[in-house]
Protein backbone atom coordinates (compact mmCIF):
# COMPACT_ATOMS: atom_id res chain seq x y z
CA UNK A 1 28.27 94.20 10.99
CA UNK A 2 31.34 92.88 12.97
CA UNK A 3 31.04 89.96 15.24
CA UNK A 4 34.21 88.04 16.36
CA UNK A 5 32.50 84.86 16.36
CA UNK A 6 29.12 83.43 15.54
CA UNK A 7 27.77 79.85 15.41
CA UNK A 8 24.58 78.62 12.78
CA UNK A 9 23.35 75.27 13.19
CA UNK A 10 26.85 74.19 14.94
CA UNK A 11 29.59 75.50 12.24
CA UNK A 12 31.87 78.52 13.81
CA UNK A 13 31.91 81.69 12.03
CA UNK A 14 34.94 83.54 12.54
CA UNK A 15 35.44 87.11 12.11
CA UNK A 16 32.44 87.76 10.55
CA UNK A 17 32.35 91.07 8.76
CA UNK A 18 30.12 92.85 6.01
CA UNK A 19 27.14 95.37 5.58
CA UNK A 20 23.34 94.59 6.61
CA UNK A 21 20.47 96.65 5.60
CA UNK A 22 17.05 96.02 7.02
CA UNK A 23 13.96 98.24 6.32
CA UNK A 24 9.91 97.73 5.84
CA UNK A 25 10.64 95.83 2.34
CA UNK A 26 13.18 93.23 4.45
CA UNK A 27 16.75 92.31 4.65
CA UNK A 28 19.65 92.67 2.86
CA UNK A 29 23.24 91.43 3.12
CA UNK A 30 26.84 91.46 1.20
CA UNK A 31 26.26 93.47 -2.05
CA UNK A 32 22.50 94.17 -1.96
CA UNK A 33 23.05 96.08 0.74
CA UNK A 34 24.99 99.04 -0.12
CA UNK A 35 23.61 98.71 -4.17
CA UNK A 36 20.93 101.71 -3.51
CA UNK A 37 23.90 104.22 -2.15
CA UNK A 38 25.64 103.00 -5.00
CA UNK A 39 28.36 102.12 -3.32
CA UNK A 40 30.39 99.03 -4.84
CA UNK A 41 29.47 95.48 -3.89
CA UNK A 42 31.23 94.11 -0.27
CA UNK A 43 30.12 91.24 0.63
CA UNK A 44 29.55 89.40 4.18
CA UNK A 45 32.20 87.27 4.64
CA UNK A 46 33.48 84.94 7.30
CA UNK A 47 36.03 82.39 8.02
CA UNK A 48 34.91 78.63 8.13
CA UNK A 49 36.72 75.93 8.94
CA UNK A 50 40.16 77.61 8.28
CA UNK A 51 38.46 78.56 4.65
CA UNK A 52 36.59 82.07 3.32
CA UNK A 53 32.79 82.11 3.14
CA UNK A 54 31.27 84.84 1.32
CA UNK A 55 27.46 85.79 0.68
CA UNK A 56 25.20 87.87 -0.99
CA UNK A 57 21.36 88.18 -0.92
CA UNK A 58 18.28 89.39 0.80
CA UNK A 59 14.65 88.33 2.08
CA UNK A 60 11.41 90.06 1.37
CA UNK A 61 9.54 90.93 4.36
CA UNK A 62 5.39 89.54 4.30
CA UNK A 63 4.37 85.82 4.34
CA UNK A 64 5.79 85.08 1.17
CA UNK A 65 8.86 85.32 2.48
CA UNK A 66 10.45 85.13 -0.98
CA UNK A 67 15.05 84.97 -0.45
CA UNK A 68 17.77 84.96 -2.59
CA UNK A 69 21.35 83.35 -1.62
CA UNK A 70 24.76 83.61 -3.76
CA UNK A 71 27.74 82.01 -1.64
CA UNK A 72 30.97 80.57 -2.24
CA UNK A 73 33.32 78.88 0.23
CA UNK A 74 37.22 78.51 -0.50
CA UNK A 75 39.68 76.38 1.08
CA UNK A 76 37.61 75.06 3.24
CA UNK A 77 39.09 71.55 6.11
CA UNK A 78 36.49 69.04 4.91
CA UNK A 79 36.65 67.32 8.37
CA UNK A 80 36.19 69.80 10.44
CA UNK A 81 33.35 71.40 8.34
CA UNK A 82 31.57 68.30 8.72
CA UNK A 83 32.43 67.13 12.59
CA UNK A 84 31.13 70.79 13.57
CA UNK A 85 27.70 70.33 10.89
CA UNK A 86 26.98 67.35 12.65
CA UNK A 87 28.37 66.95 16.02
CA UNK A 88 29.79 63.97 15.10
CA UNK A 89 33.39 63.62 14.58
CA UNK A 90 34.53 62.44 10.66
CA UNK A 91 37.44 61.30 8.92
CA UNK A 92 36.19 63.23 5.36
CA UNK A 93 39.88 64.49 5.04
CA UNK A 94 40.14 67.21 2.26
CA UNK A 95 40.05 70.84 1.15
CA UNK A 96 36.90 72.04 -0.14
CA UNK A 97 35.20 74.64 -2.70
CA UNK A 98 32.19 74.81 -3.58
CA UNK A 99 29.36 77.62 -4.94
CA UNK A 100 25.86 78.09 -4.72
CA UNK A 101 23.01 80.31 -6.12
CA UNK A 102 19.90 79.38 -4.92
CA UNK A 103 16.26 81.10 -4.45
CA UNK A 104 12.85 80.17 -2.63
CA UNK A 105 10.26 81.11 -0.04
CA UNK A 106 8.98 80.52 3.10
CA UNK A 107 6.16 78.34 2.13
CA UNK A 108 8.33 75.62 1.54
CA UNK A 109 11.18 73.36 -0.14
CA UNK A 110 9.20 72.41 -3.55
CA UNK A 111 9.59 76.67 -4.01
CA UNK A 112 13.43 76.40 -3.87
CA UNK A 113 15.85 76.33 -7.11
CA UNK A 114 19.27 76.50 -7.69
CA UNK A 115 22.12 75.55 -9.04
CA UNK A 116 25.93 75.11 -7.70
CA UNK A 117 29.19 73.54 -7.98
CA UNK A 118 31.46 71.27 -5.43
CA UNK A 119 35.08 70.26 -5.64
CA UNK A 120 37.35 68.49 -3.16
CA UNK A 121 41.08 68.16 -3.24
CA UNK A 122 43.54 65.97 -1.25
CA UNK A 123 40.98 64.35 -0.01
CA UNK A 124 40.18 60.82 1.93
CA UNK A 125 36.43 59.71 0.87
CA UNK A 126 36.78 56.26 1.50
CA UNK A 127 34.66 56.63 5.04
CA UNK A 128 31.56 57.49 2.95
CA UNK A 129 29.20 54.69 2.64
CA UNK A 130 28.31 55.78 -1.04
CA UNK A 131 32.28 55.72 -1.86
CA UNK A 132 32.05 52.52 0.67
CA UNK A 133 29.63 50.89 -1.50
CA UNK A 134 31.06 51.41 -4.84
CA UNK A 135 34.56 50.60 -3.79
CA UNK A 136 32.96 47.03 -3.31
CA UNK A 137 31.30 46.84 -6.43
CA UNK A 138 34.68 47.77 -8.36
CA UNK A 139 36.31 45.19 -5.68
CA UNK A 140 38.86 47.33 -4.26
CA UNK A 141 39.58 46.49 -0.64
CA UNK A 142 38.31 48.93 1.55
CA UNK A 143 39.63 51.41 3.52
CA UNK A 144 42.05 52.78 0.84
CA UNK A 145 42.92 55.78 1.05
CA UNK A 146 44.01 56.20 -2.08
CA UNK A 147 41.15 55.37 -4.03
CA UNK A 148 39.31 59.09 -4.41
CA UNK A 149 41.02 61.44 -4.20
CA UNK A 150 39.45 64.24 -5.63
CA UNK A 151 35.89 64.76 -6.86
CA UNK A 152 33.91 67.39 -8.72
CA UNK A 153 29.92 67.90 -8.75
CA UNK A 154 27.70 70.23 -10.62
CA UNK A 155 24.07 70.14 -9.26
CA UNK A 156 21.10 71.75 -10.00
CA UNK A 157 18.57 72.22 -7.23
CA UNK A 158 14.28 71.67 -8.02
CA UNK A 159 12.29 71.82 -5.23
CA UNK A 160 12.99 69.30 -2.76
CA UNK A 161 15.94 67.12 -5.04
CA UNK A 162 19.01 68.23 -6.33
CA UNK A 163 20.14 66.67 -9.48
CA UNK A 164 23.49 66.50 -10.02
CA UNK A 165 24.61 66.75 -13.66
CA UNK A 166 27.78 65.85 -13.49
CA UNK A 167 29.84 63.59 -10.53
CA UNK A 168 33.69 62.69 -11.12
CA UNK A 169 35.69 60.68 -8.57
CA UNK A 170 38.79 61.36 -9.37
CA UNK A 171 42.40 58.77 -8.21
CA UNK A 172 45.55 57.33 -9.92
CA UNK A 173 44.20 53.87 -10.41
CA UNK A 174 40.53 54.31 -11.00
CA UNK A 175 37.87 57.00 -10.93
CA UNK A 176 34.24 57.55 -11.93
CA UNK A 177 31.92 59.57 -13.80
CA UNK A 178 28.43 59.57 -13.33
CA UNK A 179 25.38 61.83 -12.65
CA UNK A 180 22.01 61.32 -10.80
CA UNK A 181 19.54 62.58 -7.88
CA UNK A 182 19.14 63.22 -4.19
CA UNK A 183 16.16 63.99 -2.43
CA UNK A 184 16.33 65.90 0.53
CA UNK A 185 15.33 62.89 2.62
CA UNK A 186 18.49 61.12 1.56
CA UNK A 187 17.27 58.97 -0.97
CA UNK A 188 19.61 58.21 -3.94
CA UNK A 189 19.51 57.91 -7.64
CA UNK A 190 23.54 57.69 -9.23
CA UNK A 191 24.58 55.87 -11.85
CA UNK A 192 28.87 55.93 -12.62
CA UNK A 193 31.15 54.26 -15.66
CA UNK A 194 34.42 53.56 -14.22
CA UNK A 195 37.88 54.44 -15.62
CA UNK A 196 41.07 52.90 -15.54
CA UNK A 197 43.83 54.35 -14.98
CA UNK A 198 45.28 58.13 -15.09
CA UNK A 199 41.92 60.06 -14.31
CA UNK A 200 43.92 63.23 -15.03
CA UNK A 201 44.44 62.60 -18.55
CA UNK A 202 41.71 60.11 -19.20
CA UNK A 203 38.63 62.06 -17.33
CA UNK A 204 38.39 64.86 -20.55
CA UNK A 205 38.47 62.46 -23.23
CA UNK A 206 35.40 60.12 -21.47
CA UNK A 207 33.30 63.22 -20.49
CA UNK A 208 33.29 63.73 -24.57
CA UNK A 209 32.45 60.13 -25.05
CA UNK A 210 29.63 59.31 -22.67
CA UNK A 211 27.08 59.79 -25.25
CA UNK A 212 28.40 57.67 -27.08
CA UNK A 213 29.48 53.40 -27.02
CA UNK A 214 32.59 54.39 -24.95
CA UNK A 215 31.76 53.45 -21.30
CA UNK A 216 28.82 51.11 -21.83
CA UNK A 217 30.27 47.80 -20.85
CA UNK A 218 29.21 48.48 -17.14
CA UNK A 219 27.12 50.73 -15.71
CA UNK A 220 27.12 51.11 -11.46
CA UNK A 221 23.81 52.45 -9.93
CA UNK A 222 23.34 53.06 -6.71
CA UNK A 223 19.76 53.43 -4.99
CA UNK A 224 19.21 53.47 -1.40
CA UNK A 225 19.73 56.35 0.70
CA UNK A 226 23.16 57.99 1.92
CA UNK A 227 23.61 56.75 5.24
CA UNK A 228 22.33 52.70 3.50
CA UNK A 229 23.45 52.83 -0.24
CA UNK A 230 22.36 50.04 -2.28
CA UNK A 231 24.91 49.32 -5.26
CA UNK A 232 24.01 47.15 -8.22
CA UNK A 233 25.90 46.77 -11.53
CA UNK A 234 24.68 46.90 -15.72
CA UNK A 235 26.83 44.64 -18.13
CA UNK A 236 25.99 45.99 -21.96
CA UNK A 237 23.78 48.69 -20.87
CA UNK A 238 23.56 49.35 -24.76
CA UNK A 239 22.69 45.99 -26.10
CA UNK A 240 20.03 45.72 -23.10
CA UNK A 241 18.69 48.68 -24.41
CA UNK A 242 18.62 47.46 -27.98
CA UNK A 243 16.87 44.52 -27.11
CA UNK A 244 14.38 45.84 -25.00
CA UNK A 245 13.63 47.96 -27.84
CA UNK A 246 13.03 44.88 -30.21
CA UNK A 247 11.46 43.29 -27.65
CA UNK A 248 8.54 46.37 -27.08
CA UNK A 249 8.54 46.56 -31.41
CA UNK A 250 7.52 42.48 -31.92
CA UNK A 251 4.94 42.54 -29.03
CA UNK A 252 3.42 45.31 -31.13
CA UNK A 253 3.59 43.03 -33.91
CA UNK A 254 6.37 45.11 -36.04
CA UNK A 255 8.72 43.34 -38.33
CA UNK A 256 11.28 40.73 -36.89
CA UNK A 257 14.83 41.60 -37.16
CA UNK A 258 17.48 39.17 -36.76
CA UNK A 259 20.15 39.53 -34.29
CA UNK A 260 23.59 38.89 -36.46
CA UNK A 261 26.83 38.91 -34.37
């Protein structure tokens, strides 16, 4: 296939290139197609928003319906991406990667899993209302454009939520690492630690501490949904936990322990 331009659901594909093969069993695209002639694996690739999309998969024919997706976009002009995805023009300013692997069938999104990766660079977040929302919490007057600028995301995708295992907001004066869930409705479930300071030297050495008492002097969740996030802090996360545990153990009527500072 060749097409000079194509648009799906309102993004531009430019110069859209790569084999197709369709027969009785279904469809395939990028690799899968040209695997039974053994030829090696080109994939369907197109330019997107002045970055490189490329994709692999195929879709069994029948009522299952069952698909398989592998795609990866490079280099990608965040705000155009997202003015074209929605018809609304943004000020998301950034370049953006990101990869995904995902499966499923027709009969609906609780069949789907997945898993993928997202990274921005150079980027301007602070017109998000979830970056909004937490830029209030952490009391830094908004907009500043300097507050993200960079952020990574590794997500996992289970029927109709992706969970997102890992979430760093990267910026020279603060940044945040977290982890959580969204539902494909919008509804949110994050919770970040902040860090002070260098993110680019401090962001290793806290990833390798979260499980333990580093971090725990405030937690930031945020409930809600995207478009109305609802922020809300934790002081002492760990000594909440403690003493809801000693709480639960003398309402069962286990030993007292006394609290000693």
């Amino acid at each position: 296939m060749s097409l000079d331009s194509a648009i799906v659901r309102g993004v531009q594909l430019t110069d859209l290139e790569g084999p197709i093969a369709l027969d009785p069993a279904g469809m395939r695209f990028g690799a899968p197609a040209v695997a039974a002639d053994g030829v090696g694996g080109q994939r369907l690739g197109a330019r997107v928003a002045g970055g490189m999309l490329l994709v692999d998969g195929q879709v069994t024919a029948g009522p299952g319906g069952r698909f398989t997706v592998n795609a990866a976009l490079s280099d990608a002009d965040l705000e155009r991406l997202t003015s074209e995805a929605t018809g609304v023009a943004h000020g998301y300013r950034g370049r953006m990667q990101a990869g995904l692997e995902i499966s499923g069938s027709r009969t609906g999104s609780h069949s789907l899993t997945g898993r993928g990766q997202m990274r921005l660079r150079d980027a301007d977040l602070y017109e998000l209302p979830v970056v909004v929302a937490l830029l209030k919490i952490l009391r830094v007057k908004a907009p500043d454009r300097n507050a993200f600028t960079g952020s990574l995301v590794d997500f996992r995708i289970e029927g109709p939520h992706a969970y997102l295992d890992t979430i760093e907001l990267s910026g020279d004066a603060i940044s945040l690492v977290g982890a959580g869930a969204v539902d494909f409705d919008g509804g949110l479930d994050l919770t970040f630690r902040s860090i002070v300071g260098d993110a680019k030297t401090q962001l290793p050495a806290m990833k390798r501490l979260l499980g333990g008492a580093s971090g725990q002097f405030m937690l930031i969740h945020v409930d809600g949904t995207l478009a109305e996030p609802e922020p809300s802090t934790e002081a002492f996360p760990t000594l909440a936990a403690a003493l809801q545990k000693l709480q639960a153990r003398q309402s069962a009527g286990g030993p007292r322990t006394a609290l000693r500072p």
